[in-house]
Protein backbone atom coordinates (compact mmCIF):
# COMPACT_ATOMS: atom_id res chain seq x y z
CA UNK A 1 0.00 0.00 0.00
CA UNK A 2 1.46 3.31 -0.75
CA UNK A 3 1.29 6.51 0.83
CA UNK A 4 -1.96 7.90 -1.31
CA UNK A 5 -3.95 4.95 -0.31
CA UNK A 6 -2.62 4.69 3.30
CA UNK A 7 -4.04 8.16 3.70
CA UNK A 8 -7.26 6.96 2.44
CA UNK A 9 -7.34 4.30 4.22
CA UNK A 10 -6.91 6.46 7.50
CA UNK A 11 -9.50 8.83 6.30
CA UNK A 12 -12.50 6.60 4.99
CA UNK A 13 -11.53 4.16 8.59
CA UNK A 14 -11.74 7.23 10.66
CA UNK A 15 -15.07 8.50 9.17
CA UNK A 16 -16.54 5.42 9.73
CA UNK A 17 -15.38 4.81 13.29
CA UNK A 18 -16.94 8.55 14.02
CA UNK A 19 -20.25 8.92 16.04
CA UNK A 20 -21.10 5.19 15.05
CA UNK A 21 -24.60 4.93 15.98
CA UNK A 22 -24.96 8.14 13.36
CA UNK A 23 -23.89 6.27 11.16
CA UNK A 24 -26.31 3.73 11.16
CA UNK A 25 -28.88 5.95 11.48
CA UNK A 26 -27.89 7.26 8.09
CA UNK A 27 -27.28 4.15 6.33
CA UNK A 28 -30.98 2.98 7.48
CA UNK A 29 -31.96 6.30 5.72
CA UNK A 30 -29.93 5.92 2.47
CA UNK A 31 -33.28 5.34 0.54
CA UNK A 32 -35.25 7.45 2.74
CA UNK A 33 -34.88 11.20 1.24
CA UNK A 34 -36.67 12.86 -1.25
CA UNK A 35 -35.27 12.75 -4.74
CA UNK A 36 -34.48 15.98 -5.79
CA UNK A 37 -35.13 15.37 -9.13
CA UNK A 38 -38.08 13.39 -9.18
CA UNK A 39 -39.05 17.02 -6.85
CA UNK A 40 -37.88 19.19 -10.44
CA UNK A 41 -40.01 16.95 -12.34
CA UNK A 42 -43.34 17.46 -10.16
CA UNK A 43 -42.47 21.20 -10.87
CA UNK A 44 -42.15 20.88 -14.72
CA UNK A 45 -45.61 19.28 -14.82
CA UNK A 46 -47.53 21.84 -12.25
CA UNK A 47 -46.16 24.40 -15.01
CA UNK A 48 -47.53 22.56 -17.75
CA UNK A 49 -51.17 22.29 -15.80
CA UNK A 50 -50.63 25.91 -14.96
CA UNK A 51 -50.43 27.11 -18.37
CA UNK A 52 -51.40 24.27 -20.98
CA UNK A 53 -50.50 25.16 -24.25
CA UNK A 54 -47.00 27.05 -23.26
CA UNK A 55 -45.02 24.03 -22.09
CA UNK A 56 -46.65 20.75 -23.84
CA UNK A 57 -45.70 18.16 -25.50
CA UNK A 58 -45.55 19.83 -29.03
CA UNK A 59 -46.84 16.39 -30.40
CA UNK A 60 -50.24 16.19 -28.73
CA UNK A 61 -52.91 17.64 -30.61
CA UNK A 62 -55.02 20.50 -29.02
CA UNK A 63 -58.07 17.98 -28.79
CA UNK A 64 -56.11 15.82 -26.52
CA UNK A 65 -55.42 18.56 -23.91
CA UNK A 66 -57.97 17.42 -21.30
CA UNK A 67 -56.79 13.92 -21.40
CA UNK A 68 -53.20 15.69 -21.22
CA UNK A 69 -53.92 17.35 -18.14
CA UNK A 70 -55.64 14.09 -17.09
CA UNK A 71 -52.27 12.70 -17.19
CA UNK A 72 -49.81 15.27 -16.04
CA UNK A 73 -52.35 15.26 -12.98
CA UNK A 74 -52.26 11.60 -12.45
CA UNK A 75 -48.63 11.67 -12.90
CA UNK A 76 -48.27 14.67 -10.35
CA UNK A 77 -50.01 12.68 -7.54
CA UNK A 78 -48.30 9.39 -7.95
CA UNK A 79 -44.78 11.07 -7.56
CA UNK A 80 -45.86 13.52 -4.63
CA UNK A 81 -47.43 11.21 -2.94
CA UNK A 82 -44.50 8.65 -2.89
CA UNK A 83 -41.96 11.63 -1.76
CA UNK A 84 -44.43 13.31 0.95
CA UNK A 85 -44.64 9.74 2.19
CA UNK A 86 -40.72 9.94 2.45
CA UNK A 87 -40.33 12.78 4.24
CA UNK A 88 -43.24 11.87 6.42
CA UNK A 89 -40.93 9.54 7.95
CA UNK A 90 -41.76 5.74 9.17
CA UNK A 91 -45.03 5.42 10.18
CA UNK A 92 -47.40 3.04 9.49
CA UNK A 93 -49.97 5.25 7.67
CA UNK A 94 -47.49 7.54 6.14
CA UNK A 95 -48.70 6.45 2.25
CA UNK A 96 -52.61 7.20 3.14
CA UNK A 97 -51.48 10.62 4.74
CA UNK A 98 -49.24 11.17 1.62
CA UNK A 99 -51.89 10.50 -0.63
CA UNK A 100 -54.33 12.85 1.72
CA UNK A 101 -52.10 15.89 1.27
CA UNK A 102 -51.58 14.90 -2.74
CA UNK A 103 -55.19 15.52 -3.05
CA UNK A 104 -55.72 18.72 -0.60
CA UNK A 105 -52.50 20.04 -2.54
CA UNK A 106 -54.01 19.67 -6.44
CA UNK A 107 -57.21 21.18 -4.93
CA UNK A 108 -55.36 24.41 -4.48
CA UNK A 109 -54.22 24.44 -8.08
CA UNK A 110 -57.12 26.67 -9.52
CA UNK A 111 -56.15 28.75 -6.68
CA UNK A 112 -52.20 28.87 -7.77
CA UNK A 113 -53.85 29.72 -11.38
CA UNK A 114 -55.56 32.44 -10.74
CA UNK A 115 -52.66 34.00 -8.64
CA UNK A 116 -50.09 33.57 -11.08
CA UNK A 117 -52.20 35.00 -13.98
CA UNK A 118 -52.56 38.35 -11.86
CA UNK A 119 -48.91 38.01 -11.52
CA UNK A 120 -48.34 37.93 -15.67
CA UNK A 121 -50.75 40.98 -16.26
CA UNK A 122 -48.76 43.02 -13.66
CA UNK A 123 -45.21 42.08 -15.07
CA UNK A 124 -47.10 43.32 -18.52
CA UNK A 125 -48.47 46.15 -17.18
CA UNK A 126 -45.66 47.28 -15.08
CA UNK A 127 -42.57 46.64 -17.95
CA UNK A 128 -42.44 48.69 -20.59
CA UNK A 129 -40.12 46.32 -22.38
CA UNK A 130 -42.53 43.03 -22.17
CA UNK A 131 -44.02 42.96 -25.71
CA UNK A 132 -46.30 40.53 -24.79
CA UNK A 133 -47.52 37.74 -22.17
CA UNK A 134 -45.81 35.13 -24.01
CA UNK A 135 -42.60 36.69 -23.11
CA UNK A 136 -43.01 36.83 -19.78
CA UNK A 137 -44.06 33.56 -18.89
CA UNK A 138 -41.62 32.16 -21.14
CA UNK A 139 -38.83 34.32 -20.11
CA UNK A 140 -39.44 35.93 -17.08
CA UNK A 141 -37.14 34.84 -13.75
CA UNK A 142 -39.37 37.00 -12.02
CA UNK A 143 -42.21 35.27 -12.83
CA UNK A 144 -40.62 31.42 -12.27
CA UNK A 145 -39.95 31.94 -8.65
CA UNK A 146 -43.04 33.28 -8.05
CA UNK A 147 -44.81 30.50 -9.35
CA UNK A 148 -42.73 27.98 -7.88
CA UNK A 149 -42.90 29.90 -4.26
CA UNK A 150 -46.83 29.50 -5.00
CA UNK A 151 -46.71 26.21 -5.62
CA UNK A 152 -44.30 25.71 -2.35
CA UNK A 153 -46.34 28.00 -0.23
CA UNK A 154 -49.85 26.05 -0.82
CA UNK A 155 -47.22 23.13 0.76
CA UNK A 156 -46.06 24.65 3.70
CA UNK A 157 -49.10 25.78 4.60
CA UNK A 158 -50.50 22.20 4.47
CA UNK A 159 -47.44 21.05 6.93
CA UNK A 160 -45.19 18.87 4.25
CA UNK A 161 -41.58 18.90 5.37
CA UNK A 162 -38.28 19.71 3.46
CA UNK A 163 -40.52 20.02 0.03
CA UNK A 164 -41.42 23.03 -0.40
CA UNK A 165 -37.96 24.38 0.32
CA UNK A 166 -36.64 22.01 -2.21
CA UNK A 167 -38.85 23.64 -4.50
CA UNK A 168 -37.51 27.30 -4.16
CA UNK A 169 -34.59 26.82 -3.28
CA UNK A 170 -34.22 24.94 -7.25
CA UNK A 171 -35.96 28.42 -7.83
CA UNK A 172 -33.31 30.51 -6.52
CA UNK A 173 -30.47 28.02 -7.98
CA UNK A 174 -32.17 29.15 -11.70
CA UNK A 175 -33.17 32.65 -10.87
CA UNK A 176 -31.10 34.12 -8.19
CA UNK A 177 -34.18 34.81 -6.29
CA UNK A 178 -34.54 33.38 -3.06
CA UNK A 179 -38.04 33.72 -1.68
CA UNK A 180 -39.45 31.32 1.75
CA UNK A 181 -41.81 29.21 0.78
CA UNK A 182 -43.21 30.46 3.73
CA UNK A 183 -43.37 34.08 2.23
CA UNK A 184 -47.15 35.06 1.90
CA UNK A 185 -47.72 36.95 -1.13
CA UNK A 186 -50.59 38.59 -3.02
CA UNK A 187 -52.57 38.86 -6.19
CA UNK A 188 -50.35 40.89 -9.19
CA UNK A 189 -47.12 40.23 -7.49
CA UNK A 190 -44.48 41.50 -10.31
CA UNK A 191 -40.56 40.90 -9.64
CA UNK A 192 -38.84 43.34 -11.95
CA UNK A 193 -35.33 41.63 -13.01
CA UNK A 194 -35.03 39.69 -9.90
CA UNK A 195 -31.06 38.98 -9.53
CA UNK A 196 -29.93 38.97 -5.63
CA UNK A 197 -33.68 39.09 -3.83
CA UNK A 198 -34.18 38.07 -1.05
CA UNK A 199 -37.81 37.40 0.89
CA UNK A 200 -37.61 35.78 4.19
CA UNK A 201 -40.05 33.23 5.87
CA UNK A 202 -42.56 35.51 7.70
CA UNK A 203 -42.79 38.16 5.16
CA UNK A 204 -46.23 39.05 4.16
CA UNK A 205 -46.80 40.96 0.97
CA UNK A 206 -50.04 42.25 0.14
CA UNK A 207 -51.72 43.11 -3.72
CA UNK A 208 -50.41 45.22 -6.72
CA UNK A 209 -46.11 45.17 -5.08
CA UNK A 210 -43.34 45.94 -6.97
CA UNK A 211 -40.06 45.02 -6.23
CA UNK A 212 -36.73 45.27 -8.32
CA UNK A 213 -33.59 43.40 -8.04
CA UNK A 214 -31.16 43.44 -4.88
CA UNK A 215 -34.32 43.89 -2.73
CA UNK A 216 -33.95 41.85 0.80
CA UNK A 217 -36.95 41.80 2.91
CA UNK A 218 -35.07 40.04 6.21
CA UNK A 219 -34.85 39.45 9.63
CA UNK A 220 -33.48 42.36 11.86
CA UNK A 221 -31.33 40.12 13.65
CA UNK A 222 -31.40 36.59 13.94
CA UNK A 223 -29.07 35.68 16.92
CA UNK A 224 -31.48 33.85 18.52
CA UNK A 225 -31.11 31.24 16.66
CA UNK A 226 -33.84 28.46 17.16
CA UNK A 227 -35.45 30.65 19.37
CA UNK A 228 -37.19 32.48 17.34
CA UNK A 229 -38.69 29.85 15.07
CA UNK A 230 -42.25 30.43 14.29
CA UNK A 231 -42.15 34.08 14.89
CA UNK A 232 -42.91 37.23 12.78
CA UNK A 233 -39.15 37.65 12.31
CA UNK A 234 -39.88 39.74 8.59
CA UNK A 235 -41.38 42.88 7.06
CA UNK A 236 -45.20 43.35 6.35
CA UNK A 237 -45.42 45.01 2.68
CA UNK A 238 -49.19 46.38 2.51
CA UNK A 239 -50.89 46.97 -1.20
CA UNK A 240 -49.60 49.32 -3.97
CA UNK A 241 -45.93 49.30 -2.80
CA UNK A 242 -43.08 49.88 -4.78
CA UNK A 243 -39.41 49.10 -3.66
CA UNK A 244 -36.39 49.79 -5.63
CA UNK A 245 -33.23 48.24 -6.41
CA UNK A 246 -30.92 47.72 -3.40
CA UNK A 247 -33.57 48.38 -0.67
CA UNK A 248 -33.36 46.22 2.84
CA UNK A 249 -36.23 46.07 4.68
CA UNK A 250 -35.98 44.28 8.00
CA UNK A 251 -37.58 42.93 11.22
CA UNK A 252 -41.26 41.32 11.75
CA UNK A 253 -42.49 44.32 13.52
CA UNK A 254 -41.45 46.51 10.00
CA UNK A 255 -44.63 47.39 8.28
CA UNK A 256 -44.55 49.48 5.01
CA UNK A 257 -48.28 51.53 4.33
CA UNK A 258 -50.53 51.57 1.77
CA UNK A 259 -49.10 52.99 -2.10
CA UNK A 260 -45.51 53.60 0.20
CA UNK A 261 -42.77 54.00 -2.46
CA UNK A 262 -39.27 52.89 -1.16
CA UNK A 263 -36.02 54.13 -3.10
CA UNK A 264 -32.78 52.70 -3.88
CA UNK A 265 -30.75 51.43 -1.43
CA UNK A 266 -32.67 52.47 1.53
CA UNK A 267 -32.23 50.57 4.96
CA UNK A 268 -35.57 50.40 6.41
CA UNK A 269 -36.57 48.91 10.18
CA UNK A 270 -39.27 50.88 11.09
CA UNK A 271 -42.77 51.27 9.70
CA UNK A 272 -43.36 53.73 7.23
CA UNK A 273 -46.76 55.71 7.43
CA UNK A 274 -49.72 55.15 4.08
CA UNK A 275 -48.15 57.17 0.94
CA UNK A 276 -45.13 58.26 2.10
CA UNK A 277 -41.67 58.14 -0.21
CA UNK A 278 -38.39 57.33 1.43
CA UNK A 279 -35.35 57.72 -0.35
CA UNK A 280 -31.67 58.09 0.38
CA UNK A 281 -30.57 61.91 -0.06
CA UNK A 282 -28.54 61.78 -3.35
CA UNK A 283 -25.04 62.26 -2.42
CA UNK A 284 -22.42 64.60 -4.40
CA UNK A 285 -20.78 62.94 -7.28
CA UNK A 286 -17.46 64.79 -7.27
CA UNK A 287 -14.66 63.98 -9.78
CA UNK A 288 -10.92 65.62 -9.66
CA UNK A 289 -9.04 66.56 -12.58
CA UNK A 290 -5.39 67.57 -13.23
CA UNK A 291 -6.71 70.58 -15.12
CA UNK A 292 -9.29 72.58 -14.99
CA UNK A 293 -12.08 71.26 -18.15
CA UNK A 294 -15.27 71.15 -16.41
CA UNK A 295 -18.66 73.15 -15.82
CA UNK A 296 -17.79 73.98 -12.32
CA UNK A 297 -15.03 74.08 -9.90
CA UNK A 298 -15.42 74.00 -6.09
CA UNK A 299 -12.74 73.92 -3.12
CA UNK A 300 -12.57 70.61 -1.37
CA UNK A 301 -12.02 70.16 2.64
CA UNK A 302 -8.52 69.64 1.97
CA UNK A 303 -7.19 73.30 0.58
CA UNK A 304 -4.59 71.90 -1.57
CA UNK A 305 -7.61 69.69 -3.96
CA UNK A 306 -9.96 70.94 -6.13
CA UNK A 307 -13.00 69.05 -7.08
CA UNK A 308 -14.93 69.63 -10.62
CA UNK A 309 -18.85 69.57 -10.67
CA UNK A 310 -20.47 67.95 -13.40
């Protein structure tokens, strides 16, 4: 044995000698976790349900769409089940209260529906650049993690473990948007670029918000650790908000008003009152030049610099 495999040796020995009732605990689990991709594919066919016609099989025939979504259904139902009944754990009844959730779950999907349709006529109405609805719910990142945190959020709320985070957190790995699927959002919900949100657990966001990229809506502090699980640890965003790019807005007892518009880069963790407009005060853009070749010319706090307005 030479010195590459005696090393190894020392290493794989040493892992398995460590914490050994662990590790039997995790070899009885080996086929016990959800599959992460059988979890991708349950998404890809909610989308197709969610807006037949956009992402079908290009070879079935418009007459066949009912027994389509007859299938996609079935399909969706069969493979949730079987991983709710994973994460369930070992109980005896674990498939029948699988199956139960399955069912409650699909129920909500006219709900999810007619969410995420609000959600493509305020991207259209509030983006100048969408051309049309095609584009945005083929194209939009925006509009993907808000229908997947939909989709999660209906499974939260009905108490399925690990899931739903699975869910967005294959969101955010496409999107760069990371959004709870605990996050309670309203109707015409519009995510303008999206790149670097983030929308904690407790948040609640009412109807007709607008947020643009770089936007965190977080916890004030979270050094209390498990403590604070299950409490309002995130902002309340009422109707008619806008936030720009760059904004933080943080702690559960944070609630922005009614038709409030937040600016760039503001650092929120108070309330702000119904209609107000907060906004960082636009600081000086100063540039220096060797010579003197621009509009104005002011004195710096250092006498021996001069600073060019422009």
């Amino acid at each position: 044995m030479n010195a590459i495999e005696e090393s190894i040796s020392g290493i794989v020995n040493s892992f398995l000698a460590d914490d050994e009732e662990r590790r039997k605990t995790d070899d009885s689990k080996i086929f016990n976790h959800p599959d992460k991709d059988v979890i991708v594919e349950i998404l890809t066919d909610l989308r197709k349900i969610i807006f037949p016609g956009y992402f079908r099989n290009r070879s079935i025939k418009v007459y066949t769409l009912r027994n389509n979504l007859s299938m996609l259904l079935e399909d969706v139902i069969y493979k949730l089940t079987k991983q709710i009944s994973i994460v369930l754990g070992e109980e005896d009844n674990r498939s029948e209260e699988a199956e139960k959730l399955s069912l409650e779950f699909v129920g909500k999907l006219g709900k999810i529906r007619e969410y995420i349709k609000t959600d493509v006529q305020a991207a259209y109405d509030g983006d100048p650049a969408a051309f049309s609805e095609d584009e945005i719910i083929y194209s939009y990142p925006g509009l993907f993690a808000v229908l997947v945190n939909r989709i999660a959020h209906e499974l939260y709320l009905l108490g399925v473990p690990v899931i739903p985070r699975m869910m967005t957190e294959y969101a955010h790995s496409q999107t760069g948007i990371d959004i709870h699927p605990g996050a309670s959002i309203g109707k015409y919900f519009f995510i303008d670029h999206g790149t670097g949100i983030v929308i904690g657990e407790t948040t609640e966001i009412g109807d007709y918000v607008k947020i643009y990229q770089g936007v965190t809506l977080g916890a004030l502090s979270t050094r209390g650790g498990q403590l604070l699980k299950s409490k309002k640890r995130h902002p309340t965003i009422e109707d008619n908000v806008t936030i720009y790019s760059g904004a933080s807005i943080l702690g559960g007892d944070t609630v922005i008003g009614k038709n409030v518009v937040i600016g760039g880069n503001a650092f929120i963790t108070h309330s702000v009152s119904d209609g107000a407009k907060v906004s960082v005060k636009n600081q000086e853009l100063r540039y220096k030049f060797d010579s003197a070749n621009s509009v104005e010319k002011v004195e710096s706090e250092n006498d021996n610099e001069w600073f060019y307005i422009i």
